[in-house]
Protein backbone atom coordinates (compact mmCIF):
# COMPACT_ATOMS: atom_id res chain seq x y z
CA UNK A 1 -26.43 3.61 -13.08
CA UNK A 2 -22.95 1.84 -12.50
CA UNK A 3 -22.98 -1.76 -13.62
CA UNK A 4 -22.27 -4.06 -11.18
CA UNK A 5 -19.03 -6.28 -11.46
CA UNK A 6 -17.89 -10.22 -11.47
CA UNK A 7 -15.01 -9.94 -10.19
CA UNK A 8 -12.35 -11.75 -13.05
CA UNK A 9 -9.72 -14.27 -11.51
CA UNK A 10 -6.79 -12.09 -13.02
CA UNK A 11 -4.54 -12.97 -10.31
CA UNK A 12 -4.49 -16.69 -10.09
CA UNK A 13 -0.59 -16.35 -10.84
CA UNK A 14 0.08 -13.68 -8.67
CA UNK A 15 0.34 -13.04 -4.74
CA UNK A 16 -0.83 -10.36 -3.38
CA UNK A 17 -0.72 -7.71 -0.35
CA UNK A 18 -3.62 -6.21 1.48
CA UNK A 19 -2.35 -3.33 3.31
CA UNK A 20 -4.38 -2.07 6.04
CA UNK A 21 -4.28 0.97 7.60
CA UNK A 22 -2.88 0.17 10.98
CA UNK A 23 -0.69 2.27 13.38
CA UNK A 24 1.97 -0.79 12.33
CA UNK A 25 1.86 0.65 8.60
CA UNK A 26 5.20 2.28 8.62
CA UNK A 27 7.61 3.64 6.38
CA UNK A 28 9.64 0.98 6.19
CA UNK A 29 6.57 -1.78 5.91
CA UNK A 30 6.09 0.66 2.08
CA UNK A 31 9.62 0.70 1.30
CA UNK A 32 9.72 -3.06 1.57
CA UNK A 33 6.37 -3.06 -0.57
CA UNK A 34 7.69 -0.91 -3.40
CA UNK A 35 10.61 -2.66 -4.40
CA UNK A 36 8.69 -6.04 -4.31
CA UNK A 37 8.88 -8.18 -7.69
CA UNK A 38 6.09 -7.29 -11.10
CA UNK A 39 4.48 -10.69 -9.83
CA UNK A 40 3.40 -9.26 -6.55
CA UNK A 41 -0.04 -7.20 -6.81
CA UNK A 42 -0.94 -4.77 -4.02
CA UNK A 43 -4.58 -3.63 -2.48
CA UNK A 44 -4.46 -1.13 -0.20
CA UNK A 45 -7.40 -0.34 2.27
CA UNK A 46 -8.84 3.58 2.60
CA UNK A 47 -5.95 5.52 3.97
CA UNK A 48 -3.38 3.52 2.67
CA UNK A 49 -3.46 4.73 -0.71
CA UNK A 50 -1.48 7.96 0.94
CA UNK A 51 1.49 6.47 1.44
CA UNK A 52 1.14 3.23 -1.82
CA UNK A 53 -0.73 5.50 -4.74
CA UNK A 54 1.52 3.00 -6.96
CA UNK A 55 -0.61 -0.13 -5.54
CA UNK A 56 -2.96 -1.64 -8.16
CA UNK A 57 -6.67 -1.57 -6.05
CA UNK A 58 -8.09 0.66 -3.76
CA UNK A 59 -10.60 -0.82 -1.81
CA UNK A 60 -12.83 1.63 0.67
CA UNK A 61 -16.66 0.67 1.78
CA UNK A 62 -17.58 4.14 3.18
CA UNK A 63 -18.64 6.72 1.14
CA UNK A 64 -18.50 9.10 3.63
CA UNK A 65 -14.72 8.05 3.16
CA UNK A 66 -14.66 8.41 -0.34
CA UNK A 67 -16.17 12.09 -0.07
CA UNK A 68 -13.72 13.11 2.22
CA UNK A 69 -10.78 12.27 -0.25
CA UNK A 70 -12.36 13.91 -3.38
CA UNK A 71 -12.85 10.19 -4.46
CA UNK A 72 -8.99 10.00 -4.17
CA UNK A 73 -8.81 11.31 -7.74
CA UNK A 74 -4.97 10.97 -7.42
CA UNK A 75 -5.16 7.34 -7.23
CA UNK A 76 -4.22 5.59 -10.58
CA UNK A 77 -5.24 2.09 -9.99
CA UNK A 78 -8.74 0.26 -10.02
CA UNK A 79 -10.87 1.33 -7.16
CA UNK A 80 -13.67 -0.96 -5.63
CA UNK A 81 -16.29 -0.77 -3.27
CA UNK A 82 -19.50 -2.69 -2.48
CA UNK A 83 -23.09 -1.48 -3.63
CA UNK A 84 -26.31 -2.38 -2.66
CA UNK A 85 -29.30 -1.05 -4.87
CA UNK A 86 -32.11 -2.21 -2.48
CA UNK A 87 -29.66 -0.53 0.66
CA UNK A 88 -30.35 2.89 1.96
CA UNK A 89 -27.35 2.47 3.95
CA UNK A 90 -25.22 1.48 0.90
CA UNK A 91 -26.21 2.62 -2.12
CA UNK A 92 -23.11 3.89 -3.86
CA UNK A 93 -24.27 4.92 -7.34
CA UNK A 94 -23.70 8.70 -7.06
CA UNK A 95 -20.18 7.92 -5.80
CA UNK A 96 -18.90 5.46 -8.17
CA UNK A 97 -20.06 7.49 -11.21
CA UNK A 98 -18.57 10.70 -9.30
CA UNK A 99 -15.05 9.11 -8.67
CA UNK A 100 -14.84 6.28 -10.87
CA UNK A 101 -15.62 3.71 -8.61
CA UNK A 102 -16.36 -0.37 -9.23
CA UNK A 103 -18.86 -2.19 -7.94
CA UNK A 104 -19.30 -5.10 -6.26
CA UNK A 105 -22.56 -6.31 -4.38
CA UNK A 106 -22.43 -6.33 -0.69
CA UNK A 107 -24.51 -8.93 1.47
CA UNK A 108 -24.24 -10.39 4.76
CA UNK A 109 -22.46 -14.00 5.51
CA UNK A 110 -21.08 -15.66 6.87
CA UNK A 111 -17.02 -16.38 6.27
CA UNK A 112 -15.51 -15.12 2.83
CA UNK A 113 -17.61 -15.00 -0.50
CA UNK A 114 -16.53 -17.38 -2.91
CA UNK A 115 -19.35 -15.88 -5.42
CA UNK A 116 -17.45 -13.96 -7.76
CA UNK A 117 -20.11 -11.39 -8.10
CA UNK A 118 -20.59 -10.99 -4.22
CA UNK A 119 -18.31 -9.63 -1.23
CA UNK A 120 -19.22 -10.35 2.41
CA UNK A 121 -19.33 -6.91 4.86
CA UNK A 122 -17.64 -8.26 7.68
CA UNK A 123 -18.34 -5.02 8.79
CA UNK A 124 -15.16 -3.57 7.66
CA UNK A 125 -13.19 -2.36 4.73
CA UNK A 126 -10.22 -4.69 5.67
CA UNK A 127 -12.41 -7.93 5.53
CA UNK A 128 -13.82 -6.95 2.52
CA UNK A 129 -10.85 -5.93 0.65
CA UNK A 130 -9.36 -9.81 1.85
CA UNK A 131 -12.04 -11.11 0.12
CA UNK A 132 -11.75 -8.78 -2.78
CA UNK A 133 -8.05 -10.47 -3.00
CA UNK A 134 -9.83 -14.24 -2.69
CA UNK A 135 -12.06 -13.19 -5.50
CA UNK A 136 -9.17 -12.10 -7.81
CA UNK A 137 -7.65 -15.80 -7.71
CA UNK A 138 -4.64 -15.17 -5.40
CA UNK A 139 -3.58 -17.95 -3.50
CA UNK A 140 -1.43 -16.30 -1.52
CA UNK A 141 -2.09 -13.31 0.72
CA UNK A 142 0.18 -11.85 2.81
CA UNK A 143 -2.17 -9.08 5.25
CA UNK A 144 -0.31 -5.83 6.46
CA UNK A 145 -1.62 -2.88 8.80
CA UNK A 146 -4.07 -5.09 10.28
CA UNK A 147 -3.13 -4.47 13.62
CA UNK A 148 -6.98 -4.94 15.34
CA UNK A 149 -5.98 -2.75 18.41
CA UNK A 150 -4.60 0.82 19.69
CA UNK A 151 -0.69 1.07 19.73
CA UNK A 152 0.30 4.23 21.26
CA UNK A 153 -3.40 5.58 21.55
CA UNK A 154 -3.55 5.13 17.89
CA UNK A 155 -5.90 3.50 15.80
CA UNK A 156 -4.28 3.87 12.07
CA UNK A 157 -1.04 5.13 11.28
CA UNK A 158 -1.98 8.84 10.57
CA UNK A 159 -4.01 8.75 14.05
CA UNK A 160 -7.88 9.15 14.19
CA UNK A 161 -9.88 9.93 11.28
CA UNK A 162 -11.75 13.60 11.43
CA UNK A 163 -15.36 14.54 12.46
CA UNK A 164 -17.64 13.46 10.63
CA UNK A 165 -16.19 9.74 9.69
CA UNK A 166 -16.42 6.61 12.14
CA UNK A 167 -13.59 7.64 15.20
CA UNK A 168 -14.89 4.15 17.20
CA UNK A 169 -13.70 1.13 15.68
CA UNK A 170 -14.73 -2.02 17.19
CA UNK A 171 -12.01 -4.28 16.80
CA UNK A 172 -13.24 -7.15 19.00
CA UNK A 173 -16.10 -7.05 16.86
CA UNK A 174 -14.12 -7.31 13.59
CA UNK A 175 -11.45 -10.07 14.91
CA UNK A 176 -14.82 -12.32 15.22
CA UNK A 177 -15.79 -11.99 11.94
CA UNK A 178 -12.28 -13.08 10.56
CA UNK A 179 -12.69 -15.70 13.00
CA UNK A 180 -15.68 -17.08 10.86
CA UNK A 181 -13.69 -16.91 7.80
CA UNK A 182 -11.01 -19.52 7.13
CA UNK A 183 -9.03 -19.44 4.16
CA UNK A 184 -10.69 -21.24 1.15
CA UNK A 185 -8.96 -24.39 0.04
CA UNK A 186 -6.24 -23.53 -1.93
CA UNK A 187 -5.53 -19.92 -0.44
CA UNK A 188 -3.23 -19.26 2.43
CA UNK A 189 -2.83 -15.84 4.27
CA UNK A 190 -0.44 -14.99 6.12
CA UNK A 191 -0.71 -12.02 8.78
CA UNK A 192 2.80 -10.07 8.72
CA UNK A 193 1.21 -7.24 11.08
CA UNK A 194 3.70 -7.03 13.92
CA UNK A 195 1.80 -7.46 17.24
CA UNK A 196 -1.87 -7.94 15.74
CA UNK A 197 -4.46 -8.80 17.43
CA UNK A 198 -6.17 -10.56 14.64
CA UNK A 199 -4.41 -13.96 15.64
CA UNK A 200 -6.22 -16.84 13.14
CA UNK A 201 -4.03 -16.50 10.35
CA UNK A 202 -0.32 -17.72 10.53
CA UNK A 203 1.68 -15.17 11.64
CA UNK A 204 4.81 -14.25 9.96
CA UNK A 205 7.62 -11.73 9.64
CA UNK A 206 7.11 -9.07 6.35
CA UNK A 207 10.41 -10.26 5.05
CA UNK A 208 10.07 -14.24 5.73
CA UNK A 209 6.23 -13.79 4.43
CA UNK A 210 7.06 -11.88 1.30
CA UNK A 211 9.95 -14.28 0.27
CA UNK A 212 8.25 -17.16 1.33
CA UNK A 213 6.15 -17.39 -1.85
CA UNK A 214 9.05 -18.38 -3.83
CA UNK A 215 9.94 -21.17 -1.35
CA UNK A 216 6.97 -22.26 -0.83
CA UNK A 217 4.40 -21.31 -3.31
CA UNK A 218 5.14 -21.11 -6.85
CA UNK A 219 7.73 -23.96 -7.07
């Protein structure tokens, strides 16, 4: 049985992007990503690992998900999801010792985890991978692809996902749940998802958000 993890604060020096991903996750958002400075650490949400296989965590809570990429084998970074052993619903053994998976328990809550060996659902992978970030010691977050809405009848930036995976996402739903979870002292994220919907974070440009850690971070 996979041992579940504390999750280390490794990146207390670093910031970090969680890339979502939203219909907003374009080209250009990556191209701006890849070239970022050996300081910067990057998680990228389900899908997203397609177009960032270079970003350091994957972070996916479905394992119907996980299935459908062949555990995204390709992937050379950590990958994390939650577990829960006394779960029917999530129960993730088989997968994580099938693709290499970490685990972190799940629960219920309330706001972000600050217990390093516990993530909050949120009900989605893009909450949870947020908190993943808070858990890794980052105190600065900039969020991309989290666009909480349709643009152009699309849901994520490859369209819908295929039978057999959730095809209804209930954004409304998730927006409240971020709504309930204010940055811990000490952290600040910054939403640099053009037009989201998720609206309780700061919102920023990519460009001024990504150099504003040297500004107004670090120094």
């Amino acid at each position: 049985m996979s041992k579940l993890q504390r999750i280390k604060r490794k990146w207390q020096e670093n910031p970090v992007v969680v890339a979502a991903p939203g219909p907003s996750l374009t080209n250009e958002v990556v191209e701006a990503l890849d070239v970022l400075p050996d300081e910067w650490r990057i998680i990228v949400v389900q899908d997203s690992y397609r177009l960032m296989p270079w970003a350091d965590v994957l972070y996916g809570c479905d394992e119907r998900w996980w299935d459908s990429q062949n555990g995204a084998m390709d992937f050379a970074g950590e990958k994390y999801s939650t577990h829960d052993r006394d779960s029917t619903s999530n129960d993730k053994t088989a997968a994580a010792e099938k693709y290499g998976i970490k685990l972190v328990k799940g629960g219920p809550g309330a706001g972000f985890s600050l217990d390093q060996g516990l993530v909050h659902y949120g009900d989605n992978s893009g909450f949870q991978a947020l908190n993943l970030a808070i858990l890794f010691g980052s105190s600065y977050i900039v969020l991309v692809g989290y666009d909480m809405r349709l643009v152009g009848g699309k849901g994520h930036f490859f369209g819908d996902h295929p039978p057999g995976l959730f095809r209804r996402t209930e954004y409304e739903s998730f927006a409240k749940k971020f709504d309930k979870a204010p940055p811990p002292d000490g952290v600040q994220i910054i939403n640099a998802t053009p037009g989201s919907a998720l609206t309780c974070y700061p919102m920023m440009d990519l460009d001024e958000a990504l150099n504003g850690y040297s500004t107004e971070v670090s120094r």
